[in-house]
PDB file of N, CA and C in Angstrom:
ATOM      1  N   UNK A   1      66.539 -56.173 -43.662  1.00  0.00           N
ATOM      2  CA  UNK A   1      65.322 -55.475 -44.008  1.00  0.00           C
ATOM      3  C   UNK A   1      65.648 -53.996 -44.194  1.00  0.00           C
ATOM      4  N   UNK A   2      64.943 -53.443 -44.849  1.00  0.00           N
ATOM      5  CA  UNK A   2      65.380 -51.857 -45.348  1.00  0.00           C
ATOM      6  C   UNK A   2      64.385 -51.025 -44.476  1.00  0.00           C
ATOM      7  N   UNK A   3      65.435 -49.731 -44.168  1.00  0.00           N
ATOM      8  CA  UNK A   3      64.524 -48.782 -42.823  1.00  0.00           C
ATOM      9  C   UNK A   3      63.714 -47.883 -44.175  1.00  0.00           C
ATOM     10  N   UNK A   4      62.245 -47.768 -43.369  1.00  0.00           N
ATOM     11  CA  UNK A   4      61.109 -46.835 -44.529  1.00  0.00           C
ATOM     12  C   UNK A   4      61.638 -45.496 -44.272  1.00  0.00           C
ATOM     13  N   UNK A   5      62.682 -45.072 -43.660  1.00  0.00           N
ATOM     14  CA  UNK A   5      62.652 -43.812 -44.193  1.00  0.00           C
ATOM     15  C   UNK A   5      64.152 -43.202 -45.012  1.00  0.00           C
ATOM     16  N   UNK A   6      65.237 -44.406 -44.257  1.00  0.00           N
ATOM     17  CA  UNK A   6      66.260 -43.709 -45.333  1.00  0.00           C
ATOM     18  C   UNK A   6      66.645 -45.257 -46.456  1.00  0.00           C
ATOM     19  N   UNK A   7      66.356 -46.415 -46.347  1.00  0.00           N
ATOM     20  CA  UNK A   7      66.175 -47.413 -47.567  1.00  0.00           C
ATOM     21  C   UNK A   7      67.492 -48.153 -47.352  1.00  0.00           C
ATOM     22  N   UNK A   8      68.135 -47.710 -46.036  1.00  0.00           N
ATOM     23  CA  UNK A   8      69.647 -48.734 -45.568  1.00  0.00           C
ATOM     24  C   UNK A   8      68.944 -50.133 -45.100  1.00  0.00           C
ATOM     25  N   UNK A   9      69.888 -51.053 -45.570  1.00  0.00           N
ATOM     26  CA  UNK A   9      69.326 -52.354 -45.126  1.00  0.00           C
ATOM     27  C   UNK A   9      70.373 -52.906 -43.791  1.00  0.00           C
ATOM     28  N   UNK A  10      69.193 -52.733 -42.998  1.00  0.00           N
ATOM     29  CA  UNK A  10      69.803 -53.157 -41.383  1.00  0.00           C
ATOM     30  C   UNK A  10      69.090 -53.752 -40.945  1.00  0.00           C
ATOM     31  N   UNK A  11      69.187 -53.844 -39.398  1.00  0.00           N
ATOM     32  CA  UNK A  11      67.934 -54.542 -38.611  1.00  0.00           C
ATOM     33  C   UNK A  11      67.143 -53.002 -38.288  1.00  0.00           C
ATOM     34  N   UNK A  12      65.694 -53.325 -38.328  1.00  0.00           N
ATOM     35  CA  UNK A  12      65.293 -52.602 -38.078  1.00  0.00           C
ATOM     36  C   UNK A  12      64.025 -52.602 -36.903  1.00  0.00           C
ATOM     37  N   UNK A  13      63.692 -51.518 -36.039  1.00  0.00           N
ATOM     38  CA  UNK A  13      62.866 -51.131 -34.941  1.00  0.00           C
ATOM     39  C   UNK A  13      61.370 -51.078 -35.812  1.00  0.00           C
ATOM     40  N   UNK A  14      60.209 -51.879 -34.917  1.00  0.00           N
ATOM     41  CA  UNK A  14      59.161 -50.965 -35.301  1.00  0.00           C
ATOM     42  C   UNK A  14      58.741 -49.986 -34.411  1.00  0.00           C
ATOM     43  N   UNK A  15      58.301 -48.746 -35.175  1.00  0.00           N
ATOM     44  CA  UNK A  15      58.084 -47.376 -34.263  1.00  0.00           C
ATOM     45  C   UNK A  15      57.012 -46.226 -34.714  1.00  0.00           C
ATOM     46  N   UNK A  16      56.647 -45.624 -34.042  1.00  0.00           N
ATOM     47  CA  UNK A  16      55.389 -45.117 -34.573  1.00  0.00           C
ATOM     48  C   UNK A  16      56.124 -43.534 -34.492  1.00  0.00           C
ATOM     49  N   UNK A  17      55.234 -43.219 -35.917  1.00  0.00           N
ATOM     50  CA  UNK A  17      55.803 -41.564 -35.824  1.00  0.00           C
ATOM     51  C   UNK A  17      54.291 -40.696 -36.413  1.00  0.00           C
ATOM     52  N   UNK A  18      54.042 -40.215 -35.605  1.00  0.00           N
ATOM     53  CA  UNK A  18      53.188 -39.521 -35.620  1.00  0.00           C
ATOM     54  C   UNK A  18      51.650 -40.232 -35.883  1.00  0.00           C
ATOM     55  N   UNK A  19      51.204 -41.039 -34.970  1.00  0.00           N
ATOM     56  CA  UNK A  19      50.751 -42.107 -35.067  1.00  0.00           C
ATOM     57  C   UNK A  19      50.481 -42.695 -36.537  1.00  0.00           C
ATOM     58  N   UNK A  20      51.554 -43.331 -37.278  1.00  0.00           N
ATOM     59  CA  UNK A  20      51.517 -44.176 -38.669  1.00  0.00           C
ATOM     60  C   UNK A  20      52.985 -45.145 -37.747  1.00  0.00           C
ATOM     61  N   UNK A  21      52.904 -46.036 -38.245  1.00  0.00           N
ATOM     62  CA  UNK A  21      53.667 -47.133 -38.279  1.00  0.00           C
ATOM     63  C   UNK A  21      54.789 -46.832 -39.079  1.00  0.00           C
ATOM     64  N   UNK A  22      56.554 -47.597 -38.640  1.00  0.00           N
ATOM     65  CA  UNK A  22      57.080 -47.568 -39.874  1.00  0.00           C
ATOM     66  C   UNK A  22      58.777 -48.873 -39.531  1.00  0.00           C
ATOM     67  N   UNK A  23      59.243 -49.231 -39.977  1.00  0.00           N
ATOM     68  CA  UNK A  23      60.322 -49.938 -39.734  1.00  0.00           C
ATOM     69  C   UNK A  23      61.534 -48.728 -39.825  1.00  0.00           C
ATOM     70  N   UNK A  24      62.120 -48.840 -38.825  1.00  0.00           N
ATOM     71  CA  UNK A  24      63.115 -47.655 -38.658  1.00  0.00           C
ATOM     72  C   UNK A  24      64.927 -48.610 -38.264  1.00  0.00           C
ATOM     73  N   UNK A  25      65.393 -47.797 -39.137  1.00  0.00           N
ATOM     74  CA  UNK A  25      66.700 -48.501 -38.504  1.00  0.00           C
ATOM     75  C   UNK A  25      67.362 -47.905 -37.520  1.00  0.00           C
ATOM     76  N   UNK A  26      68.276 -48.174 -36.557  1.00  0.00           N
ATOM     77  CA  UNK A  26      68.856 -47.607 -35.547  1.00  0.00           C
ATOM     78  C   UNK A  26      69.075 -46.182 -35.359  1.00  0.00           C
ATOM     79  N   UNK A  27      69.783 -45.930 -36.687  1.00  0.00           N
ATOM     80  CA  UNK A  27      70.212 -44.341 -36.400  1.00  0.00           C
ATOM     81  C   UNK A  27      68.809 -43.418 -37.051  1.00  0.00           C
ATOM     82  N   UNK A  28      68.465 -43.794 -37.580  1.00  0.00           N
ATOM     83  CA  UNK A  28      66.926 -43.097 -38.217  1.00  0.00           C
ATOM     84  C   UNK A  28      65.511 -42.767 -36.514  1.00  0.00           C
ATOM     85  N   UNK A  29      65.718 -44.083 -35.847  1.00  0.00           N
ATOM     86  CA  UNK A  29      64.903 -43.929 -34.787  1.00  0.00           C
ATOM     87  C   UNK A  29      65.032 -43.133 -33.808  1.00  0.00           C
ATOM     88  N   UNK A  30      66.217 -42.926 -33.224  1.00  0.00           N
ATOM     89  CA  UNK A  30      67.678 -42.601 -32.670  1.00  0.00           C
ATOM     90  C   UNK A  30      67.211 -40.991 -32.862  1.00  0.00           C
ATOM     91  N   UNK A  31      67.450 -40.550 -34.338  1.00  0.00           N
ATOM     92  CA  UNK A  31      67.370 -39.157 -34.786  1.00  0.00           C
ATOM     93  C   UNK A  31      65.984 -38.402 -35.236  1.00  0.00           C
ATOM     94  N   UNK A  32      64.828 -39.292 -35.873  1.00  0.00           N
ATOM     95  CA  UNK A  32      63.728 -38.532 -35.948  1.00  0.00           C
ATOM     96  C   UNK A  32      62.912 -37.992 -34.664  1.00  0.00           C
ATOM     97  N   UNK A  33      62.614 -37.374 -34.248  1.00  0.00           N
ATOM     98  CA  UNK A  33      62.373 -36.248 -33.117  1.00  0.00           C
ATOM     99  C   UNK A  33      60.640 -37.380 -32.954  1.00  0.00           C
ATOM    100  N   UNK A  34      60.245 -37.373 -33.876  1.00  0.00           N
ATOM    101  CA  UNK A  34      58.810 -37.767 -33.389  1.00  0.00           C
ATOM    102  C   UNK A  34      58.701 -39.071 -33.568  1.00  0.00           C
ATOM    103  N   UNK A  35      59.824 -40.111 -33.608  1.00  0.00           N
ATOM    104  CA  UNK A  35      59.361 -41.209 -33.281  1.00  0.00           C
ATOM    105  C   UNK A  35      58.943 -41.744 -31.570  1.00  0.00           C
ATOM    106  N   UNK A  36      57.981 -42.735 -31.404  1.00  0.00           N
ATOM    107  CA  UNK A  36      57.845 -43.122 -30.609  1.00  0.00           C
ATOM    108  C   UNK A  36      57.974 -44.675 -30.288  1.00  0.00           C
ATOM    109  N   UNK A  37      58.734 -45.259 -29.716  1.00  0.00           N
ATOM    110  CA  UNK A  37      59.239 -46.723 -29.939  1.00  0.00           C
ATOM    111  C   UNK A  37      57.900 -47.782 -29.735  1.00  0.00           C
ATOM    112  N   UNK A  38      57.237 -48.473 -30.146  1.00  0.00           N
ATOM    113  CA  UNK A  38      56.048 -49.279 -29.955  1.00  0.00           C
ATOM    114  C   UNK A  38      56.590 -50.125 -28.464  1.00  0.00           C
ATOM    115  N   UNK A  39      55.731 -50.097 -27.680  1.00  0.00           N
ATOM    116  CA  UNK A  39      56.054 -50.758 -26.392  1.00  0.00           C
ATOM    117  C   UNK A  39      56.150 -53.024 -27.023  1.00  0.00           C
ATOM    118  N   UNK A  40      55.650 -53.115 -27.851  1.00  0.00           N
ATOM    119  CA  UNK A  40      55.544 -54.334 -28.297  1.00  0.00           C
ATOM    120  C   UNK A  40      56.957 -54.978 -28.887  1.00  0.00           C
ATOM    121  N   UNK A  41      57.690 -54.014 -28.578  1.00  0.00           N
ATOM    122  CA  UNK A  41      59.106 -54.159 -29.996  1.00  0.00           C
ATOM    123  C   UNK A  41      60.308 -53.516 -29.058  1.00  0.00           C
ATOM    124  N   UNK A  42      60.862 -54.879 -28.642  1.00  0.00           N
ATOM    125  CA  UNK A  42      62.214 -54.425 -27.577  1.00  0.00           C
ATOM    126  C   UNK A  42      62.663 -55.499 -28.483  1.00  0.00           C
ATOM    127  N   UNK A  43      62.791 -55.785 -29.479  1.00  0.00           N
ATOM    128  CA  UNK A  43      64.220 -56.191 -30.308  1.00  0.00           C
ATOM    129  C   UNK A  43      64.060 -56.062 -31.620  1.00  0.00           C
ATOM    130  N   UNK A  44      65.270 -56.132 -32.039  1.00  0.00           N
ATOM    131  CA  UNK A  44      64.707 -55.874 -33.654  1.00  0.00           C
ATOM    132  C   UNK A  44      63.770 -56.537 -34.701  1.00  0.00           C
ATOM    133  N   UNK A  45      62.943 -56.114 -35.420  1.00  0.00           N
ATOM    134  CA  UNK A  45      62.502 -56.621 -36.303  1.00  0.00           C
ATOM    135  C   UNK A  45      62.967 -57.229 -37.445  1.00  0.00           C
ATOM    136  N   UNK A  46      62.443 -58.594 -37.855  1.00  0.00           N
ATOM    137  CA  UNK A  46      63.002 -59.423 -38.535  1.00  0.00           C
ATOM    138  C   UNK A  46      61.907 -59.640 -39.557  1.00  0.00           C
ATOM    139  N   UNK A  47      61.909 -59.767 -41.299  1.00  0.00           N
ATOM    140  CA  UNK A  47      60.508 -59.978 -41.889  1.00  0.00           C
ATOM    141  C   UNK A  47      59.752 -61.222 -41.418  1.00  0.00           C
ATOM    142  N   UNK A  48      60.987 -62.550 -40.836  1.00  0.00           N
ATOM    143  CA  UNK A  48      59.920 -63.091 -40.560  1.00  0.00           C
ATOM    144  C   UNK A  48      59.380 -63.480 -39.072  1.00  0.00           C
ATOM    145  N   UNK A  49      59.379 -62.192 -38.808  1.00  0.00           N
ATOM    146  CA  UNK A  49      59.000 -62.477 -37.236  1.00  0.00           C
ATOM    147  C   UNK A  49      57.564 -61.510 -37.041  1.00  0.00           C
ATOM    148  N   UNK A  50      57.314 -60.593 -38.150  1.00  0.00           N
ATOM    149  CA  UNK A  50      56.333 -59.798 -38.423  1.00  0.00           C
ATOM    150  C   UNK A  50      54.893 -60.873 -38.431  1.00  0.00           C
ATOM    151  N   UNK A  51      54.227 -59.585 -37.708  1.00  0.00           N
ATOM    152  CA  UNK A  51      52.418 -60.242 -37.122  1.00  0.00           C
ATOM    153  C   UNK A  51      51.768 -59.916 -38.381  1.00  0.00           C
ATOM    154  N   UNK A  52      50.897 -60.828 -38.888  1.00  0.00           N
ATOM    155  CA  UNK A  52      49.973 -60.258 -40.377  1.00  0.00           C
ATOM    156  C   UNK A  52      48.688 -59.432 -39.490  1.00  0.00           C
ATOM    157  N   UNK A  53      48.328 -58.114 -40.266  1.00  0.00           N
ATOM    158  CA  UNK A  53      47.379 -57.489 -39.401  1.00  0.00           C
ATOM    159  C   UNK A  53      46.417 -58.150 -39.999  1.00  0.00           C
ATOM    160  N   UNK A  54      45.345 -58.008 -39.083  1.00  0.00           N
ATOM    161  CA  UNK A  54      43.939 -58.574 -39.085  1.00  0.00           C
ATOM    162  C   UNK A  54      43.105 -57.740 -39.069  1.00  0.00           C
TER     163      UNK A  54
END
């Protein structure tokens, strides 16, 4: 899956940055200052392991 902010295809974290949502890959989460890790998401995200919002 590709991280939304630099477009590398890894596994990626979901994480909230500045309260918006975003799929982050390791070193992107790691380094943006205002992410905040979603307490729901202690492993990586997979597309098909993703919740459809309601």
């Amino acid at each position: 899956m590709n991280c939304e902010r630099c477009g590398t295809d890894a596994p990626v974290r979901h994480c909230d940055v500045d309260g918006f949502a975003y799929y982050l890959c390791v070193t992107c989460s790691e380094e943006w200052g205002a992410v905040t890790e979603r307490p729901d998401t202690s492993t990586p995200a997979d597309s098909a392991e993703r919740s459809v919002v309601q």
